[in-house]
N, C-alpha and C. Protein backbone atom coordinates (compact mmCIF):
# COMPACT_ATOMS: atom_id res chain seq x y z
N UNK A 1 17.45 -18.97 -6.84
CA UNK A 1 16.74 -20.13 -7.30
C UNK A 1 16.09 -19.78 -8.65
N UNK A 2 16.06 -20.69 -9.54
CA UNK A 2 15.79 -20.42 -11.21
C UNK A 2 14.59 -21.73 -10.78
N UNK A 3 13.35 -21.48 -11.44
CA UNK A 3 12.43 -22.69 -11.58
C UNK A 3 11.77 -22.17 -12.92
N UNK A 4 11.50 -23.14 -13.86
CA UNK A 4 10.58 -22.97 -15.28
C UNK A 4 9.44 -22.85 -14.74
N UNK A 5 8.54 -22.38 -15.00
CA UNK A 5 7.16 -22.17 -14.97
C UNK A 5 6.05 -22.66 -16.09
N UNK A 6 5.42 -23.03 -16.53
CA UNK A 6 4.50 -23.20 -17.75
C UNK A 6 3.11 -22.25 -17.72
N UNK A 7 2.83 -21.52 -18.59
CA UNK A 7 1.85 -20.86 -18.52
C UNK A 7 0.28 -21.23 -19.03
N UNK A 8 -0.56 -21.06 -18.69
CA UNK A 8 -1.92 -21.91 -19.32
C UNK A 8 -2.58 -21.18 -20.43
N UNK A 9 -3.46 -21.90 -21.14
CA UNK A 9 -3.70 -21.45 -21.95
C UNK A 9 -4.60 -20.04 -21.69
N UNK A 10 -5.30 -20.02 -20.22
CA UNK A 10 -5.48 -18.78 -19.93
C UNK A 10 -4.60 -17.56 -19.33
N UNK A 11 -3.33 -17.72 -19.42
CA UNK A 11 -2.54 -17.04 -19.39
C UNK A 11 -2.26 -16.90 -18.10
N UNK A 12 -2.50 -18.04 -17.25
CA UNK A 12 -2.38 -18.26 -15.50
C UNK A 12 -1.16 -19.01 -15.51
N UNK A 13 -0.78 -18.31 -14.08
CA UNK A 13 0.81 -19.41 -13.71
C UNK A 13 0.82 -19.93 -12.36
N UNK A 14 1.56 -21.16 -12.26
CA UNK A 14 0.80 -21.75 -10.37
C UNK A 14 2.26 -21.58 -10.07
N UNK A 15 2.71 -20.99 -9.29
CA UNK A 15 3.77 -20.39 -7.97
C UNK A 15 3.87 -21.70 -7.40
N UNK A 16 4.75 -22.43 -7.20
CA UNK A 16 5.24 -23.88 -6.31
C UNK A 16 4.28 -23.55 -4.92
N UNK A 17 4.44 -24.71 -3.86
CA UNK A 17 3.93 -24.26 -2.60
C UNK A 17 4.87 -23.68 -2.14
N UNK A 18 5.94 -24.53 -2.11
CA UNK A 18 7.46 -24.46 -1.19
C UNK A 18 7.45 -22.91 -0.98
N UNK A 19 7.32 -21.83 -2.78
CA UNK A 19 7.60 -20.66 -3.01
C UNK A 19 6.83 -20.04 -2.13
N UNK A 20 5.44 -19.99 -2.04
CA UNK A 20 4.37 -19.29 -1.91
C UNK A 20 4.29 -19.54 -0.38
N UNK A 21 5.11 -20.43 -0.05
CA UNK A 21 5.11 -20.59 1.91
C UNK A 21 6.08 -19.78 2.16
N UNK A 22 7.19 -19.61 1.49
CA UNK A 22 8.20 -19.09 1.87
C UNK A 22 8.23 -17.53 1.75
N UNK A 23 6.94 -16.98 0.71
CA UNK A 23 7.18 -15.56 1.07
C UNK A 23 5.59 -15.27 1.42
N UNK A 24 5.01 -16.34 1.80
CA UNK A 24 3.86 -15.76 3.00
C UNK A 24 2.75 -15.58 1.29
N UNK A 25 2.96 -16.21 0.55
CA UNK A 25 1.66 -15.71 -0.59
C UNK A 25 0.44 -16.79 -0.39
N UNK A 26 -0.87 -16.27 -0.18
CA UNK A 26 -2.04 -17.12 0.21
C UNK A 26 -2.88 -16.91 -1.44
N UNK A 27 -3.71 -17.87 -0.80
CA UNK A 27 -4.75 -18.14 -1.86
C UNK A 27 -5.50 -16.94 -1.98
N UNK A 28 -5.74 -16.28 -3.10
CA UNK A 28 -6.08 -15.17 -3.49
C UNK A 28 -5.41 -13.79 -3.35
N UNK A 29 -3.87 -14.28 -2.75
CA UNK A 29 -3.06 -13.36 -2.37
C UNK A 29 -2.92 -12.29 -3.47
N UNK A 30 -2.50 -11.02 -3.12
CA UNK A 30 -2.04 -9.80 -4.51
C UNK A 30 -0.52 -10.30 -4.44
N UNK A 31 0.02 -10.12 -5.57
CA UNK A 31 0.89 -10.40 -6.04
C UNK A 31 1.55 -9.09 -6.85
N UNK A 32 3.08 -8.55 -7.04
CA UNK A 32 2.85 -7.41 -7.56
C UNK A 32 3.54 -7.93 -9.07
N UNK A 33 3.80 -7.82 -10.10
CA UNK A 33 4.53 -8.22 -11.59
C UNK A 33 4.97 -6.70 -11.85
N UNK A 34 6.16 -6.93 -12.42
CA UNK A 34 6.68 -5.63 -12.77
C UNK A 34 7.46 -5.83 -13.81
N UNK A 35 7.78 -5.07 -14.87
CA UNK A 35 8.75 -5.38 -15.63
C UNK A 35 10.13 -4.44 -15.67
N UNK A 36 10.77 -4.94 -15.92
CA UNK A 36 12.56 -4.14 -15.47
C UNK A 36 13.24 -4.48 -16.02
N UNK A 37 13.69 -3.91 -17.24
CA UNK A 37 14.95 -4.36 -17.82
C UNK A 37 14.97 -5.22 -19.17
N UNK A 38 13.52 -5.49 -19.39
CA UNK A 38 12.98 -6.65 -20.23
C UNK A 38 12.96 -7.98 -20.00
N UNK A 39 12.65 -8.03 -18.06
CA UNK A 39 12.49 -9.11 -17.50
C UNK A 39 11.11 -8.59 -16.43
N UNK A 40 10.92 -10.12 -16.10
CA UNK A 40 9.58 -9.78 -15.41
C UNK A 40 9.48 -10.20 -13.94
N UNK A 41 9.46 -9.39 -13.09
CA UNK A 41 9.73 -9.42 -11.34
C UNK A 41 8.50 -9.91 -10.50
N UNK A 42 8.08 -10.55 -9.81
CA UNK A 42 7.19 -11.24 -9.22
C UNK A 42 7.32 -10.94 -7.28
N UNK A 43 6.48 -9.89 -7.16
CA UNK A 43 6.95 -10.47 -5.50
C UNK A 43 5.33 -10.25 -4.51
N UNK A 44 5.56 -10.31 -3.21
CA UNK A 44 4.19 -10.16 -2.77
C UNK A 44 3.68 -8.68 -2.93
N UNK A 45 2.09 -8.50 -2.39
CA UNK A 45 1.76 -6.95 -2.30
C UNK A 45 1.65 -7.34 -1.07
N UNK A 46 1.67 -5.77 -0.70
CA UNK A 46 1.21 -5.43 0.81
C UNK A 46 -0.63 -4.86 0.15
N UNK A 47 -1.43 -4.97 0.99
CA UNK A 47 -3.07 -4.55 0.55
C UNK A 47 -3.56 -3.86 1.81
N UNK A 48 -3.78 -1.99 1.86
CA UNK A 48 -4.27 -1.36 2.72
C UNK A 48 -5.01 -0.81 3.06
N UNK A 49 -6.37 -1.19 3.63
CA UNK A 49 -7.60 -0.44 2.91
C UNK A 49 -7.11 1.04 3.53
N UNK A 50 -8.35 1.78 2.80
CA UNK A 50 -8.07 3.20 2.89
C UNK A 50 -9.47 3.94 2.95
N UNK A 51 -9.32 4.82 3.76
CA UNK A 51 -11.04 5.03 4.20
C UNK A 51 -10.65 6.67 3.15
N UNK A 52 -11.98 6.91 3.01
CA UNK A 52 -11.87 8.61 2.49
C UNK A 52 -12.83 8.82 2.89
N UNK A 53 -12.77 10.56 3.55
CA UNK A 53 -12.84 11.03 4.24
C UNK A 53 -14.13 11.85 3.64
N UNK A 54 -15.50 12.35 3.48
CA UNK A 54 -15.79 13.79 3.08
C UNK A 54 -15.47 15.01 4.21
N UNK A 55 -15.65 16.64 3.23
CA UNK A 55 -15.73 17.34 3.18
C UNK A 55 -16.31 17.74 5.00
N UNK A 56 -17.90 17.24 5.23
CA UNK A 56 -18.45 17.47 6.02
C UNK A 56 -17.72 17.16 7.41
N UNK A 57 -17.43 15.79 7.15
CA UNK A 57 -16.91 14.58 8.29
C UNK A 57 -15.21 15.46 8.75
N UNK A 58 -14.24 16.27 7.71
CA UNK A 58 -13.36 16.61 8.24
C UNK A 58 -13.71 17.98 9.32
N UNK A 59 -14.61 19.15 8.56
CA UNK A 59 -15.05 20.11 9.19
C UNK A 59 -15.60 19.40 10.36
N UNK A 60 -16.09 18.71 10.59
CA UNK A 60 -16.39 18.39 11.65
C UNK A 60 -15.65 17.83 12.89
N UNK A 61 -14.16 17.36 12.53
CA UNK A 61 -13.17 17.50 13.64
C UNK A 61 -12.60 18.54 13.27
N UNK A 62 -12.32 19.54 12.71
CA UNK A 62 -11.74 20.50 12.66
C UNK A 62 -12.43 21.37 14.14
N UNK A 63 -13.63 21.41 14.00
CA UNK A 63 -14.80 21.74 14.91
C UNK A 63 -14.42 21.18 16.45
N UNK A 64 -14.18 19.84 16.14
CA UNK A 64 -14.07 19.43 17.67
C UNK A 64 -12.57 19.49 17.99
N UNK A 65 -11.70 19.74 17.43
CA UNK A 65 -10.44 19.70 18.05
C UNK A 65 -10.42 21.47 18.71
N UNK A 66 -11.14 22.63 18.33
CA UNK A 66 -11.09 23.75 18.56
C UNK A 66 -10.00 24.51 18.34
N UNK A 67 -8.78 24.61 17.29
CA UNK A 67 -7.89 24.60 17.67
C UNK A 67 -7.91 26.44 16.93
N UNK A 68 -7.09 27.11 17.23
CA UNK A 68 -7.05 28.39 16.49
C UNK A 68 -6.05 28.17 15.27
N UNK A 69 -6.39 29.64 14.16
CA UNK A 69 -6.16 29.21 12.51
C UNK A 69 -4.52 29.73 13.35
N UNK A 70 -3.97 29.99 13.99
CA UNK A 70 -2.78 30.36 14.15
C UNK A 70 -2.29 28.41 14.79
N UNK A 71 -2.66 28.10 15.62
CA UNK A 71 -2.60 26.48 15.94
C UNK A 71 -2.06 25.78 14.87
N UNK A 72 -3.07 25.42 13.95
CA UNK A 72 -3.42 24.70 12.84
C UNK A 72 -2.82 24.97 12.13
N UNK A 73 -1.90 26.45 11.32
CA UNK A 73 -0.96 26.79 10.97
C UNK A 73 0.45 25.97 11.16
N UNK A 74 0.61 26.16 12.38
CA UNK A 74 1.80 25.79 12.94
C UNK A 74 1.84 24.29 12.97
N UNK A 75 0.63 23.52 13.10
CA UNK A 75 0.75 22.14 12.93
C UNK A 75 1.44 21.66 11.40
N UNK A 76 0.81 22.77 10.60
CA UNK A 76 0.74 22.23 9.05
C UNK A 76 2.24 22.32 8.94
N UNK A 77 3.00 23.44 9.02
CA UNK A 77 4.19 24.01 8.75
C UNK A 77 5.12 22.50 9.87
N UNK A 78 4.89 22.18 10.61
CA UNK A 78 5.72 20.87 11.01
C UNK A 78 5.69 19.70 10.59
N UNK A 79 4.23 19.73 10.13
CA UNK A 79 3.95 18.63 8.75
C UNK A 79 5.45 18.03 8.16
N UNK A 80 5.02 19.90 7.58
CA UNK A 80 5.47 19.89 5.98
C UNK A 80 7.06 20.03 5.89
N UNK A 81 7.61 20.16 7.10
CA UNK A 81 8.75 20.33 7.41
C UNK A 81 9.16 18.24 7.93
N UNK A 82 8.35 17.55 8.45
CA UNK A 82 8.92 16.03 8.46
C UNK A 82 9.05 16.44 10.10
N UNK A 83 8.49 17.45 10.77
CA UNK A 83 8.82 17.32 12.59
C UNK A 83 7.66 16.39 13.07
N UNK A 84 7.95 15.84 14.04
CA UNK A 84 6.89 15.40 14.77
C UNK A 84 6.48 16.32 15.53
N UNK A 85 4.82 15.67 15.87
CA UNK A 85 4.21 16.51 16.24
C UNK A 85 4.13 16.17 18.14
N UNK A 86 3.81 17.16 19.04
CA UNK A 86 4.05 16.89 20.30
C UNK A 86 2.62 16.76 20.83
């Protein structure tokens, strides 16, 4: 589907409804723009919050899981290898 768009003088563009129902985009939705090729790509975002963690707060399950530095080793190394963990 090809649709013209008009842009405003604040440099805003209104997405049809039809469009914006059809790929789930809401009012105040993220939106991602990309450019490729010397064209410009439009599709939804995904938005994930993300907690961070301190310093203290990790030592502190490190603490409660009890695990030995030989344990915790072996967890990391399955990590880092893509195994799941059991």
């Amino acid at each position: 589907m090809r649709r013209t768009l008009n842009v405003s003088s604040r440099g805003q563009l209104t997405l049809p409804t039809k469009i914006r129902k059809r790929f789930g985009i809401r009012n105040g939705g993220p939106i991602i723009l990309e450019e490729r090729d010397n064209e410009l790509s439009l599709r939804p975002a995904l938005v994930l919050e993300v907690e961070m963690y301190s310093d203290a707060q990790i030592a502190e399950w490190d603490k409660a899981d009890n695990l030995t530095q030989t344990e915790k080793e072996a967890i990391s190394q399955r990590l880092k290898e893509g195994k799941a963990l059991k």
